[in-house]
Each structure stands twice: as C-alpha cells, then as structure tokens.
C-alpha atoms as a PDB file:
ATOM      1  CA  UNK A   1      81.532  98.319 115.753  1.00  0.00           C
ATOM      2  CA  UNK A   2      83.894  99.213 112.744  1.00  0.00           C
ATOM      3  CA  UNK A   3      87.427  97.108 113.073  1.00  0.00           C
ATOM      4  CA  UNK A   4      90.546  98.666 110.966  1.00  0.00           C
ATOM      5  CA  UNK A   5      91.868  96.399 108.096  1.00  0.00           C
ATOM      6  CA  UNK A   6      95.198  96.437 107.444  1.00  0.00           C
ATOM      7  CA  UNK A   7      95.862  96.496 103.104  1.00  0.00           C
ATOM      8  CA  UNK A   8      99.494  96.217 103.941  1.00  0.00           C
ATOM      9  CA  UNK A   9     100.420  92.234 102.908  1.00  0.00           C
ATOM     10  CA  UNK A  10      97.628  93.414  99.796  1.00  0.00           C
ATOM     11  CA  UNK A  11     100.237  96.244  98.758  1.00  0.00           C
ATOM     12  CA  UNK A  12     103.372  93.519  98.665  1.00  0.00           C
ATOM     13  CA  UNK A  13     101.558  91.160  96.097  1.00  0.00           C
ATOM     14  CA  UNK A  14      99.086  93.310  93.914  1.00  0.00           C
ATOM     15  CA  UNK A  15     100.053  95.911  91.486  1.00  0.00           C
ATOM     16  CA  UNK A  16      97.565  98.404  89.982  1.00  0.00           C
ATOM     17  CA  UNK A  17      94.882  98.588  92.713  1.00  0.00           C
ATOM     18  CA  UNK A  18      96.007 101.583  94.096  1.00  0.00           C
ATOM     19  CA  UNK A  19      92.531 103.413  93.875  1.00  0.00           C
ATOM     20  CA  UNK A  20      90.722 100.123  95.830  1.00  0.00           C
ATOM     21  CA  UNK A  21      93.197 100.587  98.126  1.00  0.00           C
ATOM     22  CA  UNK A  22      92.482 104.186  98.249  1.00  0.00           C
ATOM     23  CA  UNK A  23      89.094 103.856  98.759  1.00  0.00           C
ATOM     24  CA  UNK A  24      89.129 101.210 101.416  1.00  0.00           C
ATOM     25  CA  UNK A  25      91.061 103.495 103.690  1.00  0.00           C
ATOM     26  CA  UNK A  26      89.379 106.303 103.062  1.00  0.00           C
ATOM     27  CA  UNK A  27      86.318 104.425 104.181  1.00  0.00           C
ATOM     28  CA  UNK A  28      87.660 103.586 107.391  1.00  0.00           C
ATOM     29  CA  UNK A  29      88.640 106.786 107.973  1.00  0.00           C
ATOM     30  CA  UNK A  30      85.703 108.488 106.659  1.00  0.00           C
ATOM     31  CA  UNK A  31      82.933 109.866 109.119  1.00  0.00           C
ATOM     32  CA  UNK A  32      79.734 108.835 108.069  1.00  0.00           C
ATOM     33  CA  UNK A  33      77.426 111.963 107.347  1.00  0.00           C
ATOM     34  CA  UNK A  34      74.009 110.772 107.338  1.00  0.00           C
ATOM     35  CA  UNK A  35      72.512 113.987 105.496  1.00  0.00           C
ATOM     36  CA  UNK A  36      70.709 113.946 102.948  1.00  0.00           C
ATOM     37  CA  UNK A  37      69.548 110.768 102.670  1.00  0.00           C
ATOM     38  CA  UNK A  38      69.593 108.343  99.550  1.00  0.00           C
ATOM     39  CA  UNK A  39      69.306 104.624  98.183  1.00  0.00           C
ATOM     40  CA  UNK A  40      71.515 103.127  96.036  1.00  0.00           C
ATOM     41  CA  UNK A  41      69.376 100.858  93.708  1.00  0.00           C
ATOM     42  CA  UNK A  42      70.369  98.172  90.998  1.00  0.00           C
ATOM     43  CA  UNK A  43      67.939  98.479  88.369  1.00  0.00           C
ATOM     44  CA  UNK A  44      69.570  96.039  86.109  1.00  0.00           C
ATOM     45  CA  UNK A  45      72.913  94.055  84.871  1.00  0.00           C
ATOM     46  CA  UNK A  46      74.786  97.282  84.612  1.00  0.00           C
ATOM     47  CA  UNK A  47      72.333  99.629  85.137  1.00  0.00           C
ATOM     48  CA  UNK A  48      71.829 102.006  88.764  1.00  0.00           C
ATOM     49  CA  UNK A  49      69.661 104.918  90.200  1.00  0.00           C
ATOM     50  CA  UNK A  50      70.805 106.917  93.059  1.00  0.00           C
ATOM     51  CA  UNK A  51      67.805 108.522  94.378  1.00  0.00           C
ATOM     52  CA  UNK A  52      68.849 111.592  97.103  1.00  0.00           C
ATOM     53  CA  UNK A  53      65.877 113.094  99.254  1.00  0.00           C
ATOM     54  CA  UNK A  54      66.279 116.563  99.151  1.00  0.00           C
ATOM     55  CA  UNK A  55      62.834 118.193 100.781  1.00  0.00           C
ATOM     56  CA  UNK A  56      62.985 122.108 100.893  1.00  0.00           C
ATOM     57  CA  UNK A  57      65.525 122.174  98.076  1.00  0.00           C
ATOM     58  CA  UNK A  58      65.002 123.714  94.354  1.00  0.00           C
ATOM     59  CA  UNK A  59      66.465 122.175  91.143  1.00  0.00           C
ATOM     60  CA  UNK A  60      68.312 125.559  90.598  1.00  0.00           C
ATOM     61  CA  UNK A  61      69.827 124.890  94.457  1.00  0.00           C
ATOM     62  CA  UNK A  62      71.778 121.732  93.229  1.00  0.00           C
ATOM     63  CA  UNK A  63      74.609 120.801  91.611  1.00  0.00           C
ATOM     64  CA  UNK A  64      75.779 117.504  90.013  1.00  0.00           C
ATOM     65  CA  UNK A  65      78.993 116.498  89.136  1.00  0.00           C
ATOM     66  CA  UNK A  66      80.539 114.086  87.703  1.00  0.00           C
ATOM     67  CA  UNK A  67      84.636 113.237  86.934  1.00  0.00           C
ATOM     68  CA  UNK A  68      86.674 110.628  86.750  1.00  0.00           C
ATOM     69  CA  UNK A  69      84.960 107.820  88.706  1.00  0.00           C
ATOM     70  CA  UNK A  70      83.432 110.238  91.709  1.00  0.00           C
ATOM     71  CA  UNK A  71      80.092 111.723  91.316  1.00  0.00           C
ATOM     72  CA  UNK A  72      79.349 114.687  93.842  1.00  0.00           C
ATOM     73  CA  UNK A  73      75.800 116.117  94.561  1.00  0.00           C
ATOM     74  CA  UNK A  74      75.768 119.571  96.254  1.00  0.00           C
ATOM     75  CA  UNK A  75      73.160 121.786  97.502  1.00  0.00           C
ATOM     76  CA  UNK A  76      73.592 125.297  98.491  1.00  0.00           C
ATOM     77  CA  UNK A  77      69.879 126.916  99.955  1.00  0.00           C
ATOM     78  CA  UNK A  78      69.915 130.740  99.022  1.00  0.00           C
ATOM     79  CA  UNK A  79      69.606 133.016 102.197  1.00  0.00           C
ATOM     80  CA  UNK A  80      65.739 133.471 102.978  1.00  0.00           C
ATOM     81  CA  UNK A  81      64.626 135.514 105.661  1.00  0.00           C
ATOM     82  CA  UNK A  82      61.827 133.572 107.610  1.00  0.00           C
ATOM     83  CA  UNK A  83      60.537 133.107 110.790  1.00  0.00           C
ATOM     84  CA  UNK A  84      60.164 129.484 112.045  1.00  0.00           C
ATOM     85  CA  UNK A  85      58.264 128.091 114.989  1.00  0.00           C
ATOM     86  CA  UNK A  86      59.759 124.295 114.320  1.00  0.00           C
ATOM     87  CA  UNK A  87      61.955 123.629 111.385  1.00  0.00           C
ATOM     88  CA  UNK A  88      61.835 120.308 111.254  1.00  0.00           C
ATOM     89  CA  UNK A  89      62.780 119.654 107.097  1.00  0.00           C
ATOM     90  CA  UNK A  90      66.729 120.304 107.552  1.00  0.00           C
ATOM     91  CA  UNK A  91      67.605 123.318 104.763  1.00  0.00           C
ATOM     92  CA  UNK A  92      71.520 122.887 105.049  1.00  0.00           C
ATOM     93  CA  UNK A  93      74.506 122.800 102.712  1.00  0.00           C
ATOM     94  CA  UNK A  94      75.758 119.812 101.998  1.00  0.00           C
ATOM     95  CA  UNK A  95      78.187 117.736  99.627  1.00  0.00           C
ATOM     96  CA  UNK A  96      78.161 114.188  99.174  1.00  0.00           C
ATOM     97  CA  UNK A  97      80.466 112.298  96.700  1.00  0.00           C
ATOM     98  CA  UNK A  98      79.787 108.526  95.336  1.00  0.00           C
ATOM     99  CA  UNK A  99      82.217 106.399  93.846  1.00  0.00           C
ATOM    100  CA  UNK A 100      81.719 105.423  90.613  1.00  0.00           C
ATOM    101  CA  UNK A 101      83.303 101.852  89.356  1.00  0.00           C
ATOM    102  CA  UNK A 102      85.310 101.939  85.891  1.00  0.00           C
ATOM    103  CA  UNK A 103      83.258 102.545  82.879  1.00  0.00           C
ATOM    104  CA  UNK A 104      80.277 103.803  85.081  1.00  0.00           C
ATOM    105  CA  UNK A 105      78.485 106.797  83.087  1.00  0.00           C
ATOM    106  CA  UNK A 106      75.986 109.321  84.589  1.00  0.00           C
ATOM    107  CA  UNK A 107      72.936 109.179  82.070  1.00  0.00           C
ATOM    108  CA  UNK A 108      70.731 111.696  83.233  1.00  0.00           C
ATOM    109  CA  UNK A 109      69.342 113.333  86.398  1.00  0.00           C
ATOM    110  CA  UNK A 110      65.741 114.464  87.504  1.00  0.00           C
ATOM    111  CA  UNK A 111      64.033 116.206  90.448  1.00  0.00           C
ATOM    112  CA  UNK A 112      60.572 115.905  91.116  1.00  0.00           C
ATOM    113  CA  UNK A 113      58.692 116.371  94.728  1.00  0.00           C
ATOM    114  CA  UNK A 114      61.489 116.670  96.565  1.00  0.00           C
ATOM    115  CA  UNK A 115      63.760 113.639  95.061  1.00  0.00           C
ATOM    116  CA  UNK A 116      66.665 113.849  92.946  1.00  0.00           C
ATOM    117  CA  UNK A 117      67.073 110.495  91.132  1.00  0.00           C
ATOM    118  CA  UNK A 118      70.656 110.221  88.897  1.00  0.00           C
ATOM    119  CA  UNK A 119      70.262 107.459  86.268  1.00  0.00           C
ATOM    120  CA  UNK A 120      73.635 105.407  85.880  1.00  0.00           C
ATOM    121  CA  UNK A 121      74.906 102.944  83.620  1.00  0.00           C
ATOM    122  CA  UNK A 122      77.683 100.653  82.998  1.00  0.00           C
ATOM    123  CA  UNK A 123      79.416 100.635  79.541  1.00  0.00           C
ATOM    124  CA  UNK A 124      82.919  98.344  78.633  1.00  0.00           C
ATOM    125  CA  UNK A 125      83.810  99.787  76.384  1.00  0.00           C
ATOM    126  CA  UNK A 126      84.280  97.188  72.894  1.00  0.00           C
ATOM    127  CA  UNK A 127      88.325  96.739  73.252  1.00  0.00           C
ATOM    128  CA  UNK A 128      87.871  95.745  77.083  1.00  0.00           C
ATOM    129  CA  UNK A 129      85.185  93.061  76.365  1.00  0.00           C
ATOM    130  CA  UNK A 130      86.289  89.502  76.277  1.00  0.00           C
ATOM    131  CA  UNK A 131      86.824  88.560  72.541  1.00  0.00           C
ATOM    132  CA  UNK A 132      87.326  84.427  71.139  1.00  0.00           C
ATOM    133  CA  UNK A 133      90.753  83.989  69.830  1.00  0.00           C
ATOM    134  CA  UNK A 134      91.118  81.743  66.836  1.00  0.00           C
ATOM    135  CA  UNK A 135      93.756  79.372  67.213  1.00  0.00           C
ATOM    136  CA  UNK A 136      95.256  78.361  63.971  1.00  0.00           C
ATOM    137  CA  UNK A 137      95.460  74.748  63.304  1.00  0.00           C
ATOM    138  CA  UNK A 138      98.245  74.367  60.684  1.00  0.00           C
ATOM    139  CA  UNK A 139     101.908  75.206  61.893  1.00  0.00           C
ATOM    140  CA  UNK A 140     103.928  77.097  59.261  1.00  0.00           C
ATOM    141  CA  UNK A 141     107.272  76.187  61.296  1.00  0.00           C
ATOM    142  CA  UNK A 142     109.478  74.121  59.194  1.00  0.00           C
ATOM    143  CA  UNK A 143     111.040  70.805  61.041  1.00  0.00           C
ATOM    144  CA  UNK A 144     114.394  70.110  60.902  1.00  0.00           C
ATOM    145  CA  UNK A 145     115.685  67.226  60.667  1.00  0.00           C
ATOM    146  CA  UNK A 146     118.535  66.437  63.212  1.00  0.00           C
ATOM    147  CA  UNK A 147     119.973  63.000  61.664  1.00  0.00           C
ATOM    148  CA  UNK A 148     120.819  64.360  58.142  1.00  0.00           C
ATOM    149  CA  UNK A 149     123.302  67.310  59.459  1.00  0.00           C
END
C-alpha cells in the first residue's frame, strides 16, 4: 500500500533541493512498469551496474542514453513477420529512465546473451571534495591601546 507524502513544510525550510523534491513526487505519481526487468547492484564505494534483461532483443535494437543525471534505455524490435504458436519472451518497445545522483558517470555498456549490463561510477569532482584548512596561528591585527588616547 503506497501512502502520499506531503514535501510541503520541506519546501518552507530547504532551499536548493528542488530536483529531490522533483523526484519524490514524481515517484508517487509514477506507475510502476515492470518491463523489462533489471537489478540495480552496488559493486563498490562509488561504483554501480545496472543489469536490464532484454531476451529477444539485438544490440543494434537498443539505445542508451545518458544526460544530465537521467539515464534512459530504449528498445525498439524491427517489424518481423512470424508466425507464433506461444510467444512467451515479450518483444515490445519500451523506455525506461534511471536517475542518476550528482557526479554519477556512465562508463561503459555491454550486451551479451540476452543482458545489457551499464557500468556506472561515481566521480567528485577535486573542487567538491572536502579539503583541510590551515588556520594561521599568528594574528597580524595590530592592538590598540585604549588608555593612551
């Protein structure tokens, strides 16, 4: 059972999370389509694999995209002509879209037997990493005395 969440006291206090906010109602409003079917996998600290299951599908039949923080994966069967008893191995369009976190890169993408896996990894870039300050320990501000004015 999926309850709604209201962002609405969120909106009065944050600034700058628009997209989170974004993406939390579109979630709620979101149908869920449940083809084709895929894990999500952490592989390590800040690196992913989305592995899609795409049986009856040709590398040349999908598409992967990727822009600013949303990956899509399409696949678009060319017409054949043929004659089935039971078609059980679903040959239908479909687009799915992930959402990719900040700084989350699509390194490379590979079909084999019927699985597209999409290698993903997260890179800060140097200027966003936490950095040590020095703190200087000798003031250069001059002190004035009060009592010889």
């Amino acid at each position: 059972m999926r309850t709604a969440f209201d962002v609405t006291p969120l909106w009065r206090s944050s600034v700058g999370f628009d997209r989170l906010f974004d993406l939390l109602d579109a979630a709620q409003q979101q149908t869920e389509a449940h083809y084709p079917h895929y894990n999500i996998e952490k592989l390590g600290e800040d690196r992913y694999q989305i592995s899609v299951a795409l049986a009856g599908f040709r590398p040349d039949e999908i598409n992967v995209t990727a822009e600013q923080n949303v990956l899509t994966v399409e696949g678009c069967k060319t017409d054949e002509k043929r004659e089935y008893l039971y078609q059980g191995i679903s040959e239908r369009h479909f687009r799915r879209q992930f959402n990719l976190a900040d700084y989350v890169q699509v390194r490379n993408a590979s079909f084999d037997n019927g699985l597209l896996r999409i290698e993903l990894v997260r890179e800060i870039p140097e200027a966003m990493k936490p950095r040590r300050i020095a703190i200087d320990g000798q003031s250069n501000v001059q002190r004035i005395d009060h009592k010889a004015a």
